[in-house]
C-alpha atoms as a PDB file:
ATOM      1  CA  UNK A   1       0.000   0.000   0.000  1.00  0.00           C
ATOM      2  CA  UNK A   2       1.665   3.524  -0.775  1.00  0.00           C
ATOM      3  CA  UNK A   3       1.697   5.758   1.873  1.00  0.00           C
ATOM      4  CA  UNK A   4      -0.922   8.447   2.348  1.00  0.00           C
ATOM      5  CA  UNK A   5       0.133  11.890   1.484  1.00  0.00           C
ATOM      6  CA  UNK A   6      -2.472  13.977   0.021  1.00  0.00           C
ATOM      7  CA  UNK A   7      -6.545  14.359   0.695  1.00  0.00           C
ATOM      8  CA  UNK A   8      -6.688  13.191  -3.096  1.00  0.00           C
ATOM      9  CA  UNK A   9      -4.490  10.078  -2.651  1.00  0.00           C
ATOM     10  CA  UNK A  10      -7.045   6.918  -3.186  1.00  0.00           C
ATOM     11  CA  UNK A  11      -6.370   3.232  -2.808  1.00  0.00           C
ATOM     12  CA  UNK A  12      -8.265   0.439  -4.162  1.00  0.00           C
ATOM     13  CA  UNK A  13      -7.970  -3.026  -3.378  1.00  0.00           C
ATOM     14  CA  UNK A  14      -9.276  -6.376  -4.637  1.00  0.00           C
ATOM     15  CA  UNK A  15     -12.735  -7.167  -3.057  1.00  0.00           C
ATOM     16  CA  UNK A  16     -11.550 -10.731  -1.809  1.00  0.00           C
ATOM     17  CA  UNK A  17      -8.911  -8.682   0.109  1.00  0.00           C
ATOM     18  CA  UNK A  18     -11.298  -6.884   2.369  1.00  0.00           C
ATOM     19  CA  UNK A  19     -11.670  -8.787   5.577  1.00  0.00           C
ATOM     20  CA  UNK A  20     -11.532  -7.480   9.535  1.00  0.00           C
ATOM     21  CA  UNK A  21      -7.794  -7.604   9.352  1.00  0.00           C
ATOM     22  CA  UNK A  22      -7.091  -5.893   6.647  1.00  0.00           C
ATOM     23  CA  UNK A  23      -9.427  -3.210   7.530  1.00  0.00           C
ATOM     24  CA  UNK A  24      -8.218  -3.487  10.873  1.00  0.00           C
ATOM     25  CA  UNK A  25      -4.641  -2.936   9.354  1.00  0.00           C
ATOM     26  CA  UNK A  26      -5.669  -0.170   6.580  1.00  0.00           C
ATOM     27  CA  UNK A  27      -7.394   1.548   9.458  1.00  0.00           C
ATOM     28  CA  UNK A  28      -3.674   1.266  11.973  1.00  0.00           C
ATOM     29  CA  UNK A  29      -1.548   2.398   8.715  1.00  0.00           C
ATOM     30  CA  UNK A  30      -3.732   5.917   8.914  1.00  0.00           C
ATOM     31  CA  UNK A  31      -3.895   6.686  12.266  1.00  0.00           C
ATOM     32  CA  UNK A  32      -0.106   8.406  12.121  1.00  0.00           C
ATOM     33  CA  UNK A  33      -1.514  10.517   9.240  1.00  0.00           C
ATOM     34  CA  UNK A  34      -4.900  11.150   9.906  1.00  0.00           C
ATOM     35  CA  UNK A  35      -4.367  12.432  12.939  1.00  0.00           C
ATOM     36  CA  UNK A  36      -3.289  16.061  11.892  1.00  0.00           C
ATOM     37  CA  UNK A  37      -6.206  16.853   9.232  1.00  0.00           C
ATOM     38  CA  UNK A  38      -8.445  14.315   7.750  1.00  0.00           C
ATOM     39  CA  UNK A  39     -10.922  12.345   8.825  1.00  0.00           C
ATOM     40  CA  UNK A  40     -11.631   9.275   6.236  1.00  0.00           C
ATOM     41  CA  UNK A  41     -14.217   6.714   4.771  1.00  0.00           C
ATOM     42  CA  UNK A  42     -13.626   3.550   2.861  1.00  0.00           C
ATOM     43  CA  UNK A  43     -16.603   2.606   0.587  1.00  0.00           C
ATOM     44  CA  UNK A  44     -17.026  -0.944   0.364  1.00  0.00           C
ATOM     45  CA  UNK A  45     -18.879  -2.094  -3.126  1.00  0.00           C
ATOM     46  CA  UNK A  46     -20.011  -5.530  -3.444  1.00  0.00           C
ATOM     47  CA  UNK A  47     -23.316  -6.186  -5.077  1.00  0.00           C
ATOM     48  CA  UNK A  48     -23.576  -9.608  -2.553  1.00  0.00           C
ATOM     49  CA  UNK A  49     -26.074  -9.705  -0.399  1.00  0.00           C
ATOM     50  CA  UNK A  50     -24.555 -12.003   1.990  1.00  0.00           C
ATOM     51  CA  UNK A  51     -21.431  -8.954   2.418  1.00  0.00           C
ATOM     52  CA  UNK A  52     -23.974  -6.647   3.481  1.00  0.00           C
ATOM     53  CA  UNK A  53     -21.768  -5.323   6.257  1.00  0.00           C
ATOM     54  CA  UNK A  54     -20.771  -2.273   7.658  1.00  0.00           C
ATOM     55  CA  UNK A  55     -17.398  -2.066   9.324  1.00  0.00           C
ATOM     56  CA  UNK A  56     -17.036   0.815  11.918  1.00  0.00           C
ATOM     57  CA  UNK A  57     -13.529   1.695  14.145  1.00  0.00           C
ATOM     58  CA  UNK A  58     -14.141   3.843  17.274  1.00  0.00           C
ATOM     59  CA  UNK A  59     -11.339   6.713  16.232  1.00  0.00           C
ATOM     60  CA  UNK A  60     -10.545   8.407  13.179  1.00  0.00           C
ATOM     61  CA  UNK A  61     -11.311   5.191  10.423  1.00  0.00           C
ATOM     62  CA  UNK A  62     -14.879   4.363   9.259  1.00  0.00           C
ATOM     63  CA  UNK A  63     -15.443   2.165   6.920  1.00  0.00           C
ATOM     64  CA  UNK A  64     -19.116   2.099   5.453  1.00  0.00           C
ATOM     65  CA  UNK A  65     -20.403  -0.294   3.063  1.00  0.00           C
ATOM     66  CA  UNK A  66     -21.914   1.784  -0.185  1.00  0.00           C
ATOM     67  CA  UNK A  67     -24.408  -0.235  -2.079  1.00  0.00           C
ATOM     68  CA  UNK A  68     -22.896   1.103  -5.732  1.00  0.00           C
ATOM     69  CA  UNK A  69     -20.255   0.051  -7.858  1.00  0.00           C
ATOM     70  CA  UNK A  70     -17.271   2.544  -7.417  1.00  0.00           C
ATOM     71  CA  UNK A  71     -14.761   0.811 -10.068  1.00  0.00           C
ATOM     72  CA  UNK A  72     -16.171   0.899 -13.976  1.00  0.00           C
ATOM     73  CA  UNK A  73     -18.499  -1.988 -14.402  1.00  0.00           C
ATOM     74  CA  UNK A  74     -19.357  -2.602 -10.800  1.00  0.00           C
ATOM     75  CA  UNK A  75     -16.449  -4.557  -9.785  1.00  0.00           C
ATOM     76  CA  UNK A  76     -15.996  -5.696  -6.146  1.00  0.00           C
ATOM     77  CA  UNK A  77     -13.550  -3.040  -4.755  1.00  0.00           C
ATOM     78  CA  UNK A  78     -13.366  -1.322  -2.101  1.00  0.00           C
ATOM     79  CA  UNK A  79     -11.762   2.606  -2.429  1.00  0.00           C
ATOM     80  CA  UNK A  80     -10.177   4.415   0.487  1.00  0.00           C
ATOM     81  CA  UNK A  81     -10.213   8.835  -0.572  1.00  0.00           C
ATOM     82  CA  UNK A  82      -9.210  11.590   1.486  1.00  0.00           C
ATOM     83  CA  UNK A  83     -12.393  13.993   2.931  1.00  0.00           C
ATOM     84  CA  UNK A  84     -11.655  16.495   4.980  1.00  0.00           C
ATOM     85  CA  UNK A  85     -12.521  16.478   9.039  1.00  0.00           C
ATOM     86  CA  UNK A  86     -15.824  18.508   8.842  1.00  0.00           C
ATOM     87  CA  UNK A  87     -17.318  16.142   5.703  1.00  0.00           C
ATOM     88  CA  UNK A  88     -18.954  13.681   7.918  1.00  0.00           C
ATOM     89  CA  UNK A  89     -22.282  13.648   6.357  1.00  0.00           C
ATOM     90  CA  UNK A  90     -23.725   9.919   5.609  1.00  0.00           C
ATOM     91  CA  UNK A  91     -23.182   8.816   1.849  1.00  0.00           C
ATOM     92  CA  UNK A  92     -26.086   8.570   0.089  1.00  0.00           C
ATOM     93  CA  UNK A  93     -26.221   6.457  -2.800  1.00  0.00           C
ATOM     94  CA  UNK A  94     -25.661   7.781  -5.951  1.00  0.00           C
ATOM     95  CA  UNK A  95     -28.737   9.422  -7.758  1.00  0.00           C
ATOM     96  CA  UNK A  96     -30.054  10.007  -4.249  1.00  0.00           C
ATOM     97  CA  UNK A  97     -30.202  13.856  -2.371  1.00  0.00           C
ATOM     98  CA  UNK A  98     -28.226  13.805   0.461  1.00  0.00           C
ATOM     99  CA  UNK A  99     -30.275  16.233   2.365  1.00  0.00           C
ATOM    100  CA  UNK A 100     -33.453  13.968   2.141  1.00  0.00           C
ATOM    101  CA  UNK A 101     -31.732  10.917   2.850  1.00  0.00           C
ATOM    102  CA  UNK A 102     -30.319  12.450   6.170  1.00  0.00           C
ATOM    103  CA  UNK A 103     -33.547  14.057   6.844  1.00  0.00           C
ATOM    104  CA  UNK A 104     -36.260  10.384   6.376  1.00  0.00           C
ATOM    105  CA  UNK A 105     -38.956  10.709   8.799  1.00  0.00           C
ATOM    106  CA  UNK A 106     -39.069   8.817  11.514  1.00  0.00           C
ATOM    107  CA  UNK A 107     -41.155   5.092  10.478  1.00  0.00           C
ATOM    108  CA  UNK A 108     -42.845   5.009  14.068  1.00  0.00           C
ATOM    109  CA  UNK A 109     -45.989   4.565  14.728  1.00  0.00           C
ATOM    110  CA  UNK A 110     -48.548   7.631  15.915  1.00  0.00           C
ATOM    111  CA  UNK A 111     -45.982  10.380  14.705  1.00  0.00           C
ATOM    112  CA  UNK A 112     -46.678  12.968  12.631  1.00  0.00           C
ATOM    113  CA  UNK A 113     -44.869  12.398   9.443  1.00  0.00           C
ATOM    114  CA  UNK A 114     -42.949  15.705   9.855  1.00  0.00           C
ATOM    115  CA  UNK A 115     -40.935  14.658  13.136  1.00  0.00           C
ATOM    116  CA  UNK A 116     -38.032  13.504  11.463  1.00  0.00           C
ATOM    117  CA  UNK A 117     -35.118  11.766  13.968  1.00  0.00           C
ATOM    118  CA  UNK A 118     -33.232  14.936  14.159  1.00  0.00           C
ATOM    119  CA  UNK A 119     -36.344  16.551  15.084  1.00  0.00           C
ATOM    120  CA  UNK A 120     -37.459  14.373  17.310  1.00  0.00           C
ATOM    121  CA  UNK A 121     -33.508  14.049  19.102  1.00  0.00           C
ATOM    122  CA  UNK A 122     -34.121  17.362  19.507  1.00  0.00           C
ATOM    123  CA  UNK A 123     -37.233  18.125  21.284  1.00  0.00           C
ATOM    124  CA  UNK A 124     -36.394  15.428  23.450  1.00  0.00           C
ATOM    125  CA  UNK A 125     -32.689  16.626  24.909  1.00  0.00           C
ATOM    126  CA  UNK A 126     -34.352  20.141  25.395  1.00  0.00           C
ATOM    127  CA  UNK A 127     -35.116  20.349  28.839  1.00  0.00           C
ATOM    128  CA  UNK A 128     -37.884  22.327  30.887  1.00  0.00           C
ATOM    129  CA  UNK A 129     -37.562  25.923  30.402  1.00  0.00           C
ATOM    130  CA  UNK A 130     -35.663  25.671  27.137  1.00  0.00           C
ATOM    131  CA  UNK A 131     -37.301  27.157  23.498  1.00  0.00           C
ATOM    132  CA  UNK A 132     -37.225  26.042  20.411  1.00  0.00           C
ATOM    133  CA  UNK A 133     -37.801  28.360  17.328  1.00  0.00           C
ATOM    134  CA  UNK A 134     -40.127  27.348  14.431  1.00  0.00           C
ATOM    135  CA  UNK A 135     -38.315  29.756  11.888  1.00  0.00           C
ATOM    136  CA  UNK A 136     -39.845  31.119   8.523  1.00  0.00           C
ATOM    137  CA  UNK A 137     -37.930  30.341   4.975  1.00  0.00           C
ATOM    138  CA  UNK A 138     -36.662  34.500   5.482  1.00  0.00           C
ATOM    139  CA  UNK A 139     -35.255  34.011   9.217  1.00  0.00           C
ATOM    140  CA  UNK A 140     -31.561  34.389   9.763  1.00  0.00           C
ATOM    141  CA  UNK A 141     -31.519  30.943  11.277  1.00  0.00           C
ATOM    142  CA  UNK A 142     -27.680  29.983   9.978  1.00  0.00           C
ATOM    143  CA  UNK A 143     -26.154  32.992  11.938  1.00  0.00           C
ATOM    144  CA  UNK A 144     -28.343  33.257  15.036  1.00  0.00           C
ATOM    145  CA  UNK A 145     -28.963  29.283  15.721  1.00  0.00           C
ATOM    146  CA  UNK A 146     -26.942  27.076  18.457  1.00  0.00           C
ATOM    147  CA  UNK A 147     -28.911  24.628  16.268  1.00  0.00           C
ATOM    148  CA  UNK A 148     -30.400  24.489  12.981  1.00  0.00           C
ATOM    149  CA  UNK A 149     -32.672  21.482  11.382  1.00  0.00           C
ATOM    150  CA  UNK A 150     -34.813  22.144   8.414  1.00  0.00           C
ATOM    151  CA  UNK A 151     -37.697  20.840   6.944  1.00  0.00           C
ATOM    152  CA  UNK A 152     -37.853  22.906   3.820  1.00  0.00           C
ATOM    153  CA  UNK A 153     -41.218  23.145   1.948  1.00  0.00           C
ATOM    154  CA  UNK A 154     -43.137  23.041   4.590  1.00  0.00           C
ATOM    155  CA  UNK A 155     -45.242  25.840   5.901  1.00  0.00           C
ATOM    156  CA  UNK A 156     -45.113  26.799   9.880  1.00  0.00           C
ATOM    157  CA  UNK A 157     -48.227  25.980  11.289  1.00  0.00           C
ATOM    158  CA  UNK A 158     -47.516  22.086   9.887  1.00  0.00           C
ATOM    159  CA  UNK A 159     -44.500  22.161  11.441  1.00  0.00           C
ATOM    160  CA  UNK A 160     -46.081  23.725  14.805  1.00  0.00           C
ATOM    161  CA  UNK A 161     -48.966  20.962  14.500  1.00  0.00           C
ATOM    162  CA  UNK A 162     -46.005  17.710  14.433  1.00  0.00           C
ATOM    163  CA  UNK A 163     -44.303  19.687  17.389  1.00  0.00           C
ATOM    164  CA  UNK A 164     -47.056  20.114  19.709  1.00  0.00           C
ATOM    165  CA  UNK A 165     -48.370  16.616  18.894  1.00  0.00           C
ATOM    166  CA  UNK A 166     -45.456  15.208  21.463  1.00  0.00           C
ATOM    167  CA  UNK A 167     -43.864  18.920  22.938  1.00  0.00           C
ATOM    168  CA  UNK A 168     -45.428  20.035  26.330  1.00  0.00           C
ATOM    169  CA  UNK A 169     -45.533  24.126  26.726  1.00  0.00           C
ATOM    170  CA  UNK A 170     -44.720  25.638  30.046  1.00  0.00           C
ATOM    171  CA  UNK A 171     -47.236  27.161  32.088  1.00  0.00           C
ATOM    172  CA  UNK A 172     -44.973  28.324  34.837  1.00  0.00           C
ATOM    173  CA  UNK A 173     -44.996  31.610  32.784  1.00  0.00           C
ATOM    174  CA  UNK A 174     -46.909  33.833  31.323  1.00  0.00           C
ATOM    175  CA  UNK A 175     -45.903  33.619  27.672  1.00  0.00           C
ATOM    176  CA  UNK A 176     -44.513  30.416  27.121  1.00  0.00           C
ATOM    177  CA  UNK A 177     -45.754  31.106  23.102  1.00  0.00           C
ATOM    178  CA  UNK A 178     -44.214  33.978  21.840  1.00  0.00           C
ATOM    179  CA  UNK A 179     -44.301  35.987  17.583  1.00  0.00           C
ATOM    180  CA  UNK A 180     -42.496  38.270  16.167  1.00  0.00           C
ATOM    181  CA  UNK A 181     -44.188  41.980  16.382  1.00  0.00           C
ATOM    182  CA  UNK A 182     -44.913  43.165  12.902  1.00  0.00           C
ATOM    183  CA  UNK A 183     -42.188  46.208  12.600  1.00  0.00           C
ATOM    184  CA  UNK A 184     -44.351  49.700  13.210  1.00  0.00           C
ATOM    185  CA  UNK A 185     -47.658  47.612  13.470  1.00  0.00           C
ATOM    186  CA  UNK A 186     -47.599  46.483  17.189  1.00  0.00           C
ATOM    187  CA  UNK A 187     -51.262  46.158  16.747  1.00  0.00           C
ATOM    188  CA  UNK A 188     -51.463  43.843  13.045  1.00  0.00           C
ATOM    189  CA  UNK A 189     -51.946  40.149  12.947  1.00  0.00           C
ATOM    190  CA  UNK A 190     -49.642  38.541  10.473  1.00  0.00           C
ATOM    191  CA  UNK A 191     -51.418  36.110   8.427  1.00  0.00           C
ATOM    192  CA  UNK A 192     -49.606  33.704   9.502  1.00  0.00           C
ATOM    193  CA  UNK A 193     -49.529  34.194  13.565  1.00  0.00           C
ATOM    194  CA  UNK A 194     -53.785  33.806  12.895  1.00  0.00           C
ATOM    195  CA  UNK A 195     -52.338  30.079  11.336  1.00  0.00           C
ATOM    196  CA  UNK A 196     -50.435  29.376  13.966  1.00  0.00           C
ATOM    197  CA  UNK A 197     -53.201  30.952  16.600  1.00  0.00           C
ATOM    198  CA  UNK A 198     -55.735  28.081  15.073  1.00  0.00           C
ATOM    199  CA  UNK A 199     -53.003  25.771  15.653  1.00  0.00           C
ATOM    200  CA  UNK A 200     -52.486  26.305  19.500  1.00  0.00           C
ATOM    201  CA  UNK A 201     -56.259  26.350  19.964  1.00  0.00           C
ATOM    202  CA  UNK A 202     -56.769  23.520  19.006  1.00  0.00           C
ATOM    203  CA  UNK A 203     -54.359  22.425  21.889  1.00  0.00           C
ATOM    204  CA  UNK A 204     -55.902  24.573  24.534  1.00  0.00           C
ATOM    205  CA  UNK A 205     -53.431  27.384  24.094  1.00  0.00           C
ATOM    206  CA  UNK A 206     -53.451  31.037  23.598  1.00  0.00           C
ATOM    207  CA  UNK A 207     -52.831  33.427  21.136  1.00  0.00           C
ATOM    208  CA  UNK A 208     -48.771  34.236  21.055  1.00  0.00           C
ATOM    209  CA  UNK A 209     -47.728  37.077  22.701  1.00  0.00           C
ATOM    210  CA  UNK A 210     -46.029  39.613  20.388  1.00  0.00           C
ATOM    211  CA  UNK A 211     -42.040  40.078  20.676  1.00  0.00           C
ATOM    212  CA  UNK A 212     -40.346  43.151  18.618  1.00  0.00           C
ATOM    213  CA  UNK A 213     -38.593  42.143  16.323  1.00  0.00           C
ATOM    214  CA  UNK A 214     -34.763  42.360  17.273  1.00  0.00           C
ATOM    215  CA  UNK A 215     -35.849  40.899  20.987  1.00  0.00           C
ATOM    216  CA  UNK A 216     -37.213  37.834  18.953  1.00  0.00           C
ATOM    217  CA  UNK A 217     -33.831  37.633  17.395  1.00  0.00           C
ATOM    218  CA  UNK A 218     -32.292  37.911  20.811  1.00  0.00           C
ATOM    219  CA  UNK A 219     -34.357  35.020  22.226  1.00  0.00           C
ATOM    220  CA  UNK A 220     -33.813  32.989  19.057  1.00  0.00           C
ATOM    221  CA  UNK A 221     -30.060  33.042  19.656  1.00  0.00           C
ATOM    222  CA  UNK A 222     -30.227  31.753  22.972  1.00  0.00           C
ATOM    223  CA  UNK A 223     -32.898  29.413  21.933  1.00  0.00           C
ATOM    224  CA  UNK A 224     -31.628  25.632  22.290  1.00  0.00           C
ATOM    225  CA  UNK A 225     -32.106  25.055  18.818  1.00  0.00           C
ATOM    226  CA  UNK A 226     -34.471  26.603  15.335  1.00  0.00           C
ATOM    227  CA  UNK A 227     -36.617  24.757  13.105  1.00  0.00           C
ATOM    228  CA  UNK A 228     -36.041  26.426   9.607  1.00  0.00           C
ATOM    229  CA  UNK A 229     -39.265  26.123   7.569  1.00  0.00           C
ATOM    230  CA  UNK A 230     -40.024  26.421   4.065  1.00  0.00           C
ATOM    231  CA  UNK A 231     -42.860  28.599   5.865  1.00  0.00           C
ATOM    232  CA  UNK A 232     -42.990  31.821   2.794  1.00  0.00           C
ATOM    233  CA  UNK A 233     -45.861  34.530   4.503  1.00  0.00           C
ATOM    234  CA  UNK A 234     -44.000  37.174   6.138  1.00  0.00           C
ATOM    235  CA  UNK A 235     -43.753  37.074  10.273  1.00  0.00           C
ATOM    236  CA  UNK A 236     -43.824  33.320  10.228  1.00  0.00           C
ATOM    237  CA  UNK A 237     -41.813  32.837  13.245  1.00  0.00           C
ATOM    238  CA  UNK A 238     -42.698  31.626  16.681  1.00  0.00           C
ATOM    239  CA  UNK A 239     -41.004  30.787  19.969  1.00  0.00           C
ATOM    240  CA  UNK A 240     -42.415  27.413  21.862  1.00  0.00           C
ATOM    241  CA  UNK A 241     -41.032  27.302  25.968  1.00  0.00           C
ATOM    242  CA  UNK A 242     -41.181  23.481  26.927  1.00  0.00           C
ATOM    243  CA  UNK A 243     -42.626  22.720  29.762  1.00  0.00           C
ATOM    244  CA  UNK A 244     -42.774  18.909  31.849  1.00  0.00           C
ATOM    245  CA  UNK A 245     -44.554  16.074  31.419  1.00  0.00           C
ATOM    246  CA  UNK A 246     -45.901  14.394  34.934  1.00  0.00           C
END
């Protein structure tokens, strides 16, 4: 095997080669040079069912089965390439979008189709007291979130509907639901807060209180995470306080 020197340097070895040892080995020969930059993956082709494996190392090696052929005409192989540290996104199969295949919802049963895992992870680690933001397609959710999940495409007051199905709201305080003020129209009711308003009625909530605009920014910040819609009519945001469950 020549040494690894470059994030472009790839290595492919005959399928009947790949075994726990010599994975075990390929994995040892990186650690020296992984160690400084890359992280790496090792795509494992094999079109037999009865290799349907994945092989996983606890450190800096992963080695991941990928259900395409990698060499021209599908050959067995198995290819070792370079990515750099922060690529550590699943592969998808080819053909496939990557964001969808990370983002499947969650094959449960009695769950609304829009809690995907993430979303789901989520809600759950947030303790009581902590706020989530359900985000409109305009918010500045990449620079203000701790954060982020999307479900793009999908209007707010779907996403608030999945949410409250399984999130409990405080009612220590006095505005655990809380919208962003229209700017210079304290008074106006965003089409979209009345969607939203529906929404939490129908779970024995009020109204959201209004929050001007940069405070709403402020809370979304130290919000434990935001929920990035594809929600498109304008004030479309909304801060949700979780409460406990007895």
């Amino acid at each position: 095997m020549s040494s690894l020197t470059s994030k472009s340097t790839v290595h492919i070895l005959p399928r009947n080669a790949i075994n726990a040892r010599s994975l075990a080995a390929f994995h040892e020969n990186m650690c020296g040079y992984t160690a400084a930059k890359f992280s790496w993956r090792c795509y494992i082709s094999d079109l037999d069912a009865a290799s349907n494996r994945v092989w996983s190392f606890p450190h800096r090696g992963a080695f991941i089965r990928h259900p395409a052929g990698i060499a021209a005409g599908g050959a067995r192989t198995a290819m070792l390439a370079g990515r750099q540290r922060h690529a550590h996104a699943r592969v998808a199969p080819p053909g496939r979008d990557r964001a969808s295949a990370r983002e499947k919802t969650a094959m449960l049963k009695g769950l609304d189709p829009l809690l995907t895992p993430d979303l789901l992870h989520t809600l759950c680690a947030m303790g009581h007291g902590d706020s989530v933001v359900l985000a409109d397609a305009n918010f500045p959710a990449a620079a203000r979130a701790r954060r982020l999940l999307r479900l793009p495409g999908v209007p707010a007051d779907a996403v608030l509907r999945a949410i409250l199905s399984v999130l409990p709201i405080d009612d220590f305080i006095a505005h655990p639901v809380r919208s962003m003020q229209v700017v210079d129209d304290a008074a106006a009711v965003p089409e979209a807060v009345r969607a939203f308003t529906d929404v939490l009625a129908q779970h024995g909530l009020r109204p959201p209180a209004p929050l001007e605009r940069h405070a709403f920014y402020a809370e979304a910040e130290r919000a434990f995470a935001i929920v990035q819609t594809g929600e498109r009519r304008l004030y479309g945001n909304l801060l949700l306080t979780k409460g406990v469950v007895a």
